[in-house]
N, C-alpha and C. Protein backbone atom coordinates (compact mmCIF):
# COMPACT_ATOMS: atom_id res chain seq x y z
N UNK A 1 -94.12 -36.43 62.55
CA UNK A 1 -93.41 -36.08 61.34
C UNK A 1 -93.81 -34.68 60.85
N UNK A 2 -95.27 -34.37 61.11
CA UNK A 2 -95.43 -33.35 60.39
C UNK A 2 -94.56 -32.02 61.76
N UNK A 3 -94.36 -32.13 63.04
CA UNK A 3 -93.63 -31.40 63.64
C UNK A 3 -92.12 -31.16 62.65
N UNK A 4 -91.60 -31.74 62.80
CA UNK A 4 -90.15 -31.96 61.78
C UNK A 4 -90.23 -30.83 60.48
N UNK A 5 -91.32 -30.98 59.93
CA UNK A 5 -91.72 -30.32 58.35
C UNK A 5 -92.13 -28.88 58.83
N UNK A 6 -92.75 -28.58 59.89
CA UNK A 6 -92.87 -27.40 60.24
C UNK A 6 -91.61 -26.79 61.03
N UNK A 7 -91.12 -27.51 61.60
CA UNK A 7 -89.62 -26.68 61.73
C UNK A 7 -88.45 -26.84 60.62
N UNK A 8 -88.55 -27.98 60.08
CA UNK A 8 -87.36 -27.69 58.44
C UNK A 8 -87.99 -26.36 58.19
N UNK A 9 -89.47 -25.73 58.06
CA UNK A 9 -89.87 -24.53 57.41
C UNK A 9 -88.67 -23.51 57.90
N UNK A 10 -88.74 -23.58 59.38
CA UNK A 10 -88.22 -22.39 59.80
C UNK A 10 -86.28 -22.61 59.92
N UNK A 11 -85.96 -22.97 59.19
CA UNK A 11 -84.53 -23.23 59.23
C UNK A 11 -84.13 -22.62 57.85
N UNK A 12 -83.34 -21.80 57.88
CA UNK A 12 -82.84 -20.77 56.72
C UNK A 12 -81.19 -20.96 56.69
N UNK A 13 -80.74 -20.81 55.51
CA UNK A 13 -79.15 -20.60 55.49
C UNK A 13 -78.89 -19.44 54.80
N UNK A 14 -78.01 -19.00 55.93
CA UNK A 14 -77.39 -17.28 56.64
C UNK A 14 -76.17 -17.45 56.81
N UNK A 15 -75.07 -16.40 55.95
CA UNK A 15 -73.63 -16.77 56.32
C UNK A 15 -73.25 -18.18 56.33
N UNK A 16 -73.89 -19.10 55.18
CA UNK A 16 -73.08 -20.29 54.96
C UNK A 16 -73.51 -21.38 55.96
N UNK A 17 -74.55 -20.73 57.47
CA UNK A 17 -74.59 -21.62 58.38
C UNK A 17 -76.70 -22.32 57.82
N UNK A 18 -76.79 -23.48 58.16
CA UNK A 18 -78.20 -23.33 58.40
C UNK A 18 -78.38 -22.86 59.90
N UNK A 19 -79.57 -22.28 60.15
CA UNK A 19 -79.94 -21.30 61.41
C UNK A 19 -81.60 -21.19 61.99
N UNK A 20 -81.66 -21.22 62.34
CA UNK A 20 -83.02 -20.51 63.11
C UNK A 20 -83.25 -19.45 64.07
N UNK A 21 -84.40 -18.73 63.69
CA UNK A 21 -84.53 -17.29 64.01
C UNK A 21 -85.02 -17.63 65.74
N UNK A 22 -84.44 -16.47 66.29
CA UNK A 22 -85.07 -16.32 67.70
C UNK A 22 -86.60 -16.33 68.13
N UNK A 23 -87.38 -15.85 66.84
CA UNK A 23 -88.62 -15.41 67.24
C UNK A 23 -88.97 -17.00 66.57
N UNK A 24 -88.90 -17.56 66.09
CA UNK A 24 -89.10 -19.17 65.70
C UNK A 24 -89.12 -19.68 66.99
N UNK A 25 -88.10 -19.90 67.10
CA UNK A 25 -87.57 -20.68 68.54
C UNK A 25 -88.37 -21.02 69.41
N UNK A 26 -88.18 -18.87 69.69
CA UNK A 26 -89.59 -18.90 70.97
C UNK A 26 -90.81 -19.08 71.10
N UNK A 27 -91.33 -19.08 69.33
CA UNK A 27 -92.94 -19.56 69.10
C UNK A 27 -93.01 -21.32 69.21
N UNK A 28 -91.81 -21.94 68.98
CA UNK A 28 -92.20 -23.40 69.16
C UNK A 28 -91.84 -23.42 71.14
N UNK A 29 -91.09 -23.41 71.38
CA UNK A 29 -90.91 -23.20 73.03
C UNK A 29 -92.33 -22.40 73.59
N UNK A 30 -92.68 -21.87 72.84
CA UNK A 30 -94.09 -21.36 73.13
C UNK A 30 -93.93 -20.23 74.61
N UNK A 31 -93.01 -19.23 74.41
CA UNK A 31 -92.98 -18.20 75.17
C UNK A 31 -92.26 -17.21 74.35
N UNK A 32 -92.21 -15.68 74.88
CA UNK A 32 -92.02 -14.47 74.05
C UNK A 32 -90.98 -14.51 74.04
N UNK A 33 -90.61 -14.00 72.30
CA UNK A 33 -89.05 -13.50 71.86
C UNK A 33 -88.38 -12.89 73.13
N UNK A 34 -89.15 -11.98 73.22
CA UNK A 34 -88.16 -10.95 74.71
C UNK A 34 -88.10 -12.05 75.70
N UNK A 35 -88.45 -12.97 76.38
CA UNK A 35 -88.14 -13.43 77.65
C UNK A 35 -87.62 -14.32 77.31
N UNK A 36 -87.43 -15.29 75.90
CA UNK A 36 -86.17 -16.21 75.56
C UNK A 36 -84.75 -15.03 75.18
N UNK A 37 -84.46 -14.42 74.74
CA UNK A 37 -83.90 -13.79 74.44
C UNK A 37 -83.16 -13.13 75.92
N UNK A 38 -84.21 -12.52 76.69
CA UNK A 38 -83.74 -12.65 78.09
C UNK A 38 -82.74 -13.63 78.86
N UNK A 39 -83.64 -15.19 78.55
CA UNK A 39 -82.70 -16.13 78.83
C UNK A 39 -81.52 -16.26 78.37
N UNK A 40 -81.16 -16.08 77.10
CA UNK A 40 -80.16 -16.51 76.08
C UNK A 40 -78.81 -15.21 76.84
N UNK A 41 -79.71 -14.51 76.74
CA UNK A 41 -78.31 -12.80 77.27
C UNK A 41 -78.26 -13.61 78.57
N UNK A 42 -78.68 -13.96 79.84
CA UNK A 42 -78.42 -14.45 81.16
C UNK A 42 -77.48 -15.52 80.86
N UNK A 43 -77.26 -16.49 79.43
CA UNK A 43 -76.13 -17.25 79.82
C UNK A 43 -75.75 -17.03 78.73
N UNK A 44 -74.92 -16.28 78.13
CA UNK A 44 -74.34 -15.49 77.45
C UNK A 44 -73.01 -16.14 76.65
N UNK A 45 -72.24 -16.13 77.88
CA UNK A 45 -71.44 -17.32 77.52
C UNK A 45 -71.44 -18.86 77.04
N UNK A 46 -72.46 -19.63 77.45
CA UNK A 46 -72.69 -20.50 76.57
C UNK A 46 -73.32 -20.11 75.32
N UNK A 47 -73.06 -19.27 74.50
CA UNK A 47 -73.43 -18.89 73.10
C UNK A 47 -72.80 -17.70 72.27
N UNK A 48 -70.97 -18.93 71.87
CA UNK A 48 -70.53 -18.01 71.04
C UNK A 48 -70.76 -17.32 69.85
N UNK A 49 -70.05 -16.69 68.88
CA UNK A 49 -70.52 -16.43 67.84
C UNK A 49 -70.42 -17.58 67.18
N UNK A 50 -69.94 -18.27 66.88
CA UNK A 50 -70.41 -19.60 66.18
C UNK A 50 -71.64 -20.27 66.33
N UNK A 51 -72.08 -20.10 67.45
CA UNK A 51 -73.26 -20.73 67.98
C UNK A 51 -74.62 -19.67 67.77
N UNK A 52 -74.17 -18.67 67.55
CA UNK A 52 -75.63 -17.71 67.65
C UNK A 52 -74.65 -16.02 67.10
N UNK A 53 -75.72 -15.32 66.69
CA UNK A 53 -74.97 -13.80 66.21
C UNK A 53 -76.36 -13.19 65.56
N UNK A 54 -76.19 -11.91 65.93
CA UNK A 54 -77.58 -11.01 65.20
C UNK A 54 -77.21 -10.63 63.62
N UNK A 55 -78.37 -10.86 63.23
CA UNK A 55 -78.57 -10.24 61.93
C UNK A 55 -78.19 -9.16 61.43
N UNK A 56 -77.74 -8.57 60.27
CA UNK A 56 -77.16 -7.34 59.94
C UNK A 56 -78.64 -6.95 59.06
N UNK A 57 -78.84 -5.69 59.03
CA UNK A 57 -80.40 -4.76 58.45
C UNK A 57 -79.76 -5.74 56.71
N UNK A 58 -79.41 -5.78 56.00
CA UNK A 58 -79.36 -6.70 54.67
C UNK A 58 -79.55 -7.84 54.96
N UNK A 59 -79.33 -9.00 56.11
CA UNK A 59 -79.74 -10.13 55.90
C UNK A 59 -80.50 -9.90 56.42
N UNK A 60 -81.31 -9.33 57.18
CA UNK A 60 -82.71 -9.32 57.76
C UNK A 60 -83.76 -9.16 56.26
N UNK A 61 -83.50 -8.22 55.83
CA UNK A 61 -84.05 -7.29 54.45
C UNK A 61 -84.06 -8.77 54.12
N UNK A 62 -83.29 -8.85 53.43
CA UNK A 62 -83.15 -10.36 52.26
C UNK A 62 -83.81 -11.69 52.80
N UNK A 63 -83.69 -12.25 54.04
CA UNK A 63 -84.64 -12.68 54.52
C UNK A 63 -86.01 -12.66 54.43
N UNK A 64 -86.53 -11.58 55.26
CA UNK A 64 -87.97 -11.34 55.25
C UNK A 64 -88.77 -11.05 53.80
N UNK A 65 -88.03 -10.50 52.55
CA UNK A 65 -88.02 -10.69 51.36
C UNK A 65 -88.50 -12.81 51.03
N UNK A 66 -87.53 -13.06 51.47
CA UNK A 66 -87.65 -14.71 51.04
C UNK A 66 -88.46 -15.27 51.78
N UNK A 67 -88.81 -14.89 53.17
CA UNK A 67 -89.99 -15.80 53.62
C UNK A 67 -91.35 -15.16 52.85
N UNK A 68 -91.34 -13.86 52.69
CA UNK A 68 -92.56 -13.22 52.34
C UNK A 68 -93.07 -14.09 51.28
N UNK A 69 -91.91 -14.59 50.00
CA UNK A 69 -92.02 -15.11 49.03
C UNK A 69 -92.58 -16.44 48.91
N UNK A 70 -91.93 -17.03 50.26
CA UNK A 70 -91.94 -18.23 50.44
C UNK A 70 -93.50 -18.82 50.81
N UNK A 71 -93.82 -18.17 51.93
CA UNK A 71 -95.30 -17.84 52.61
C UNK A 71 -96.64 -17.50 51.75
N UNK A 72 -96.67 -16.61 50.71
CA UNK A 72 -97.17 -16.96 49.60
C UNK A 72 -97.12 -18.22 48.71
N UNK A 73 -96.09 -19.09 48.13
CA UNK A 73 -96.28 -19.88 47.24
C UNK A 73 -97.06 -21.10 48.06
N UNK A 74 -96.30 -21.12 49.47
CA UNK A 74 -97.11 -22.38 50.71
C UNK A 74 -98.30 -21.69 51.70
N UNK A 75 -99.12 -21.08 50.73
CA UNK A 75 -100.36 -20.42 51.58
C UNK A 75 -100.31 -19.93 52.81
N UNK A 76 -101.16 -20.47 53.78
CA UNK A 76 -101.18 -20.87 55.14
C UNK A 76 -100.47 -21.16 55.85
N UNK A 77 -98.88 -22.06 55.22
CA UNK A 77 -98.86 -23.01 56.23
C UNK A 77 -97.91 -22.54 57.67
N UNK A 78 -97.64 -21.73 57.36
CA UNK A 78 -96.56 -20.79 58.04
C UNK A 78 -97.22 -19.32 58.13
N UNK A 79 -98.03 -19.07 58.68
CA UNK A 79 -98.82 -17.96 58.68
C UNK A 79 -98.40 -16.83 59.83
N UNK A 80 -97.07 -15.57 59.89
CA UNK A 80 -96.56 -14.94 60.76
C UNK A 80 -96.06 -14.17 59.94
N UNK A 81 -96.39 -12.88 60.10
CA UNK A 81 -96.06 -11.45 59.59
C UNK A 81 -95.07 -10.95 60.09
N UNK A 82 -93.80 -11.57 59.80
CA UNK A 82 -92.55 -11.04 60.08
C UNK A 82 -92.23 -9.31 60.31
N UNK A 83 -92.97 -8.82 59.17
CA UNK A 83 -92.39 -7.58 59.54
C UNK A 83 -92.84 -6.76 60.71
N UNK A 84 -94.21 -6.92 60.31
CA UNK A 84 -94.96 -5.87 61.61
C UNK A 84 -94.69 -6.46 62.86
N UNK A 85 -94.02 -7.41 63.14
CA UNK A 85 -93.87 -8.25 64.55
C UNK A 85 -93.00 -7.68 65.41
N UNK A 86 -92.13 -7.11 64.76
CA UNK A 86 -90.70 -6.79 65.35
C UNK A 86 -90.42 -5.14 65.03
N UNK A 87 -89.66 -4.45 65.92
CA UNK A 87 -89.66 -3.06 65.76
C UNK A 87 -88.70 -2.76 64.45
N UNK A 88 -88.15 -2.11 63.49
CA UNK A 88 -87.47 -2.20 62.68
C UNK A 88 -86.08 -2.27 62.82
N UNK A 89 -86.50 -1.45 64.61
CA UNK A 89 -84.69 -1.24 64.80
C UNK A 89 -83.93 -2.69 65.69
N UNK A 90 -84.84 -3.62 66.02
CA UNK A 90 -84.64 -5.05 66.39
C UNK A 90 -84.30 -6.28 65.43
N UNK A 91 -83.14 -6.47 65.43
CA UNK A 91 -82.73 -7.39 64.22
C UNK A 91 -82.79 -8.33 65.14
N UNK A 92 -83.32 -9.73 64.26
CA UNK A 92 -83.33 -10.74 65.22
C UNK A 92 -82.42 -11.54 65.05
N UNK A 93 -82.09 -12.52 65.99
CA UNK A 93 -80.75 -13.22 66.67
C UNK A 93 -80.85 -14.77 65.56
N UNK A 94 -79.69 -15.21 65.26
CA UNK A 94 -79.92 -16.61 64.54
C UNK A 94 -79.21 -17.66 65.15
N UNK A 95 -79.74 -18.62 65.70
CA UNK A 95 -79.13 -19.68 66.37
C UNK A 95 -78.36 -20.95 65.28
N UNK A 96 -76.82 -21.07 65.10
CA UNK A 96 -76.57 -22.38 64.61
C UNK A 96 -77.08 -23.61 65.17
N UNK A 97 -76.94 -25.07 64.68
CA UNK A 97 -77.46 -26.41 65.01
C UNK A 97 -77.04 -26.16 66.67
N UNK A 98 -75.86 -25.81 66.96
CA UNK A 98 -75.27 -25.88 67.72
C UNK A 98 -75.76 -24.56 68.77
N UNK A 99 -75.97 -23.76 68.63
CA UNK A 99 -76.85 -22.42 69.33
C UNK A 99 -78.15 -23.65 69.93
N UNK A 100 -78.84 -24.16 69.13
CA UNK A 100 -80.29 -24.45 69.36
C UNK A 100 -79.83 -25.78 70.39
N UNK A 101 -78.46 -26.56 70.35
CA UNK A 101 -78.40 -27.71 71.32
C UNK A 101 -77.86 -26.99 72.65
N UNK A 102 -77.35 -25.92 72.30
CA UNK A 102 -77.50 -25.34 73.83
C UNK A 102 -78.42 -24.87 74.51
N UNK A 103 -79.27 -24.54 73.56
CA UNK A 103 -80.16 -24.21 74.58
C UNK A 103 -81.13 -25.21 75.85
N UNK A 104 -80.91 -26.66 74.80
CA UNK A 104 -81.81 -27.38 75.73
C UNK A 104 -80.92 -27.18 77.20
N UNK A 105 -79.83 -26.77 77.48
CA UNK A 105 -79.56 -26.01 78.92
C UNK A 105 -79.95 -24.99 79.97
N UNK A 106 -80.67 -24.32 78.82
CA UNK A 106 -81.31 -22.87 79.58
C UNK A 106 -82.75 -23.21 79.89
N UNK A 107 -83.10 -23.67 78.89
CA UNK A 107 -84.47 -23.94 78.81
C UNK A 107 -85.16 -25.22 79.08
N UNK A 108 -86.01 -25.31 79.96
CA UNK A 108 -86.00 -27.12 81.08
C UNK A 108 -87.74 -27.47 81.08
N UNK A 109 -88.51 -26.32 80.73
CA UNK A 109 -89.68 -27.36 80.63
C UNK A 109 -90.09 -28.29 79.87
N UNK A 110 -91.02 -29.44 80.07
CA UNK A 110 -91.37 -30.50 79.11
C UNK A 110 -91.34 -29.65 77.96
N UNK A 111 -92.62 -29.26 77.91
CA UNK A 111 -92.34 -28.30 76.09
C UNK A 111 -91.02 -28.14 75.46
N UNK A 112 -89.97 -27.11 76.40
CA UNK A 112 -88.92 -27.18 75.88
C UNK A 112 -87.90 -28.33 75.24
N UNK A 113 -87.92 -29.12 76.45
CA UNK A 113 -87.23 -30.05 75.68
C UNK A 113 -87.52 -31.32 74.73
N UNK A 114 -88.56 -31.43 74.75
CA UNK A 114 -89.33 -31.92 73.85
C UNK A 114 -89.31 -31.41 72.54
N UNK A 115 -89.73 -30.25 72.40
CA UNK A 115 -89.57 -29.38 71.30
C UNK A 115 -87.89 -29.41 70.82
N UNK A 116 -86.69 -29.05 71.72
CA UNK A 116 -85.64 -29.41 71.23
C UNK A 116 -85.07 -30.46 70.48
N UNK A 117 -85.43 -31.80 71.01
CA UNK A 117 -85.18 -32.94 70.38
C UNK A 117 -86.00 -32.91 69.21
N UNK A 118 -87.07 -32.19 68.83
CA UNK A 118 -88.17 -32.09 67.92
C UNK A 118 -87.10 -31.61 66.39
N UNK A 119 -86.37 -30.47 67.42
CA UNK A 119 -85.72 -29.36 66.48
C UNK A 119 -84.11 -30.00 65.98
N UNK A 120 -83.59 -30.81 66.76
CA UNK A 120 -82.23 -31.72 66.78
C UNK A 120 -82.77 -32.84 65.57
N UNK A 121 -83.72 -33.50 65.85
CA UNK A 121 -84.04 -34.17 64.55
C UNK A 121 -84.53 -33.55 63.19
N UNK A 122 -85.02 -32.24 63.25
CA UNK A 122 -84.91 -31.72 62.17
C UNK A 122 -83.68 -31.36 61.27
N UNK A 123 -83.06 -30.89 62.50
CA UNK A 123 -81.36 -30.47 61.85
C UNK A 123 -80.76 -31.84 61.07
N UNK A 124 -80.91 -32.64 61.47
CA UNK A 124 -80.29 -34.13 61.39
C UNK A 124 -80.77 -34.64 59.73
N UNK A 125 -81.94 -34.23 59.94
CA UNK A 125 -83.17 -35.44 59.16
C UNK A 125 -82.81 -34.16 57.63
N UNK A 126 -82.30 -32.63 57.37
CA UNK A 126 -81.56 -31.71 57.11
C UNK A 126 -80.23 -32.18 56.13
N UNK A 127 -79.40 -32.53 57.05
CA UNK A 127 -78.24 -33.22 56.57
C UNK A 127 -78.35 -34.10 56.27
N UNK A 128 -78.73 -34.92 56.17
CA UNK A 128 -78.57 -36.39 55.81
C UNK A 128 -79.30 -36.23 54.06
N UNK A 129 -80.33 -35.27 54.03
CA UNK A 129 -80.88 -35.15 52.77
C UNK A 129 -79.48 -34.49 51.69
N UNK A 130 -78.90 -33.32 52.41
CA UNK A 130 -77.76 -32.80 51.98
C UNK A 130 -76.95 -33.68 51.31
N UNK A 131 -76.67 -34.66 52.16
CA UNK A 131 -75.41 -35.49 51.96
C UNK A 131 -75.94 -36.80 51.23
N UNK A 132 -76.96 -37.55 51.12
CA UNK A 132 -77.21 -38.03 50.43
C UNK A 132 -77.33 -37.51 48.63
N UNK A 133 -77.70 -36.05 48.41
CA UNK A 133 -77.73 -35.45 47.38
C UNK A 133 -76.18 -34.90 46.90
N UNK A 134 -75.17 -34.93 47.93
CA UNK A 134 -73.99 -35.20 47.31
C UNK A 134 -73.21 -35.94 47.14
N UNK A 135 -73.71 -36.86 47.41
CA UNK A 135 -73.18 -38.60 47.23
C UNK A 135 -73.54 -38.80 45.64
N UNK A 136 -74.59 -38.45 45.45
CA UNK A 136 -74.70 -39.50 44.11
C UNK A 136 -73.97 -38.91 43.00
């Protein structure tokens, strides 16, 4: 459970979609932004813009603004220095629910898919809070 709570962390809503960042992704898959990212451009086509699209320099800005914010009020628990991580001129990529279920295609080790279903029940466990809070 506490896996679940550490990836709800990293799930943001961008353009109306909820999303997760590339460099997320690849820290729970536990290999480098550049060589998932690698992967992701090699099957290209399975990931329309609906499914995945880069950041524009304002939602990046506004972002890294809100985790900064965020990361402070929850100490520790999410401890990654967004800015200095990434070159300025590298906006990073945001995967929809649907970006992140494709990937369990590209990506085939235990970790990976393990971690996917990790990340599919987060999305899930997500909505259901949503929709229960607009039910009543």
């Amino acid at each position: 459970m506490e896996i679940i709570q550490s990836i709800q962390n990293r799930i943001y809503e961008i353009r109306g979609e909820r999303v997760m960042l590339d460099r997320d992704l690849a820290a729970l898959y536990d290999v480098e932004t550049r060589i998932f990212n690698q992967s992701v451009k090699r099957n290209g086509k399975r990931f329309p813009a609906d499914f995945m699209f880069q950041l524009t320099k304002d939602e990046w800005e506004g972002l890294r603004l809100q985790m900064e914010s965020s990361q402070r009020s929850m100490s520790s628990q999410f401890v990654m220095t967004y800015p200095s991580r990434r070159p300025n001129s590298a906006l990073p990529y945001a995967f929809t629910e649907q970006g992140v279920a494709m990937l369990s295609g590209i990506l085939n080790s235990d970790r990976a898919i393990n971690m996917n279903i990790a990340i599919m029940r987060a999305f899930i466990q997500i909505r259901r809070v949503v929709y229960r809070k607009t039910t009543w």
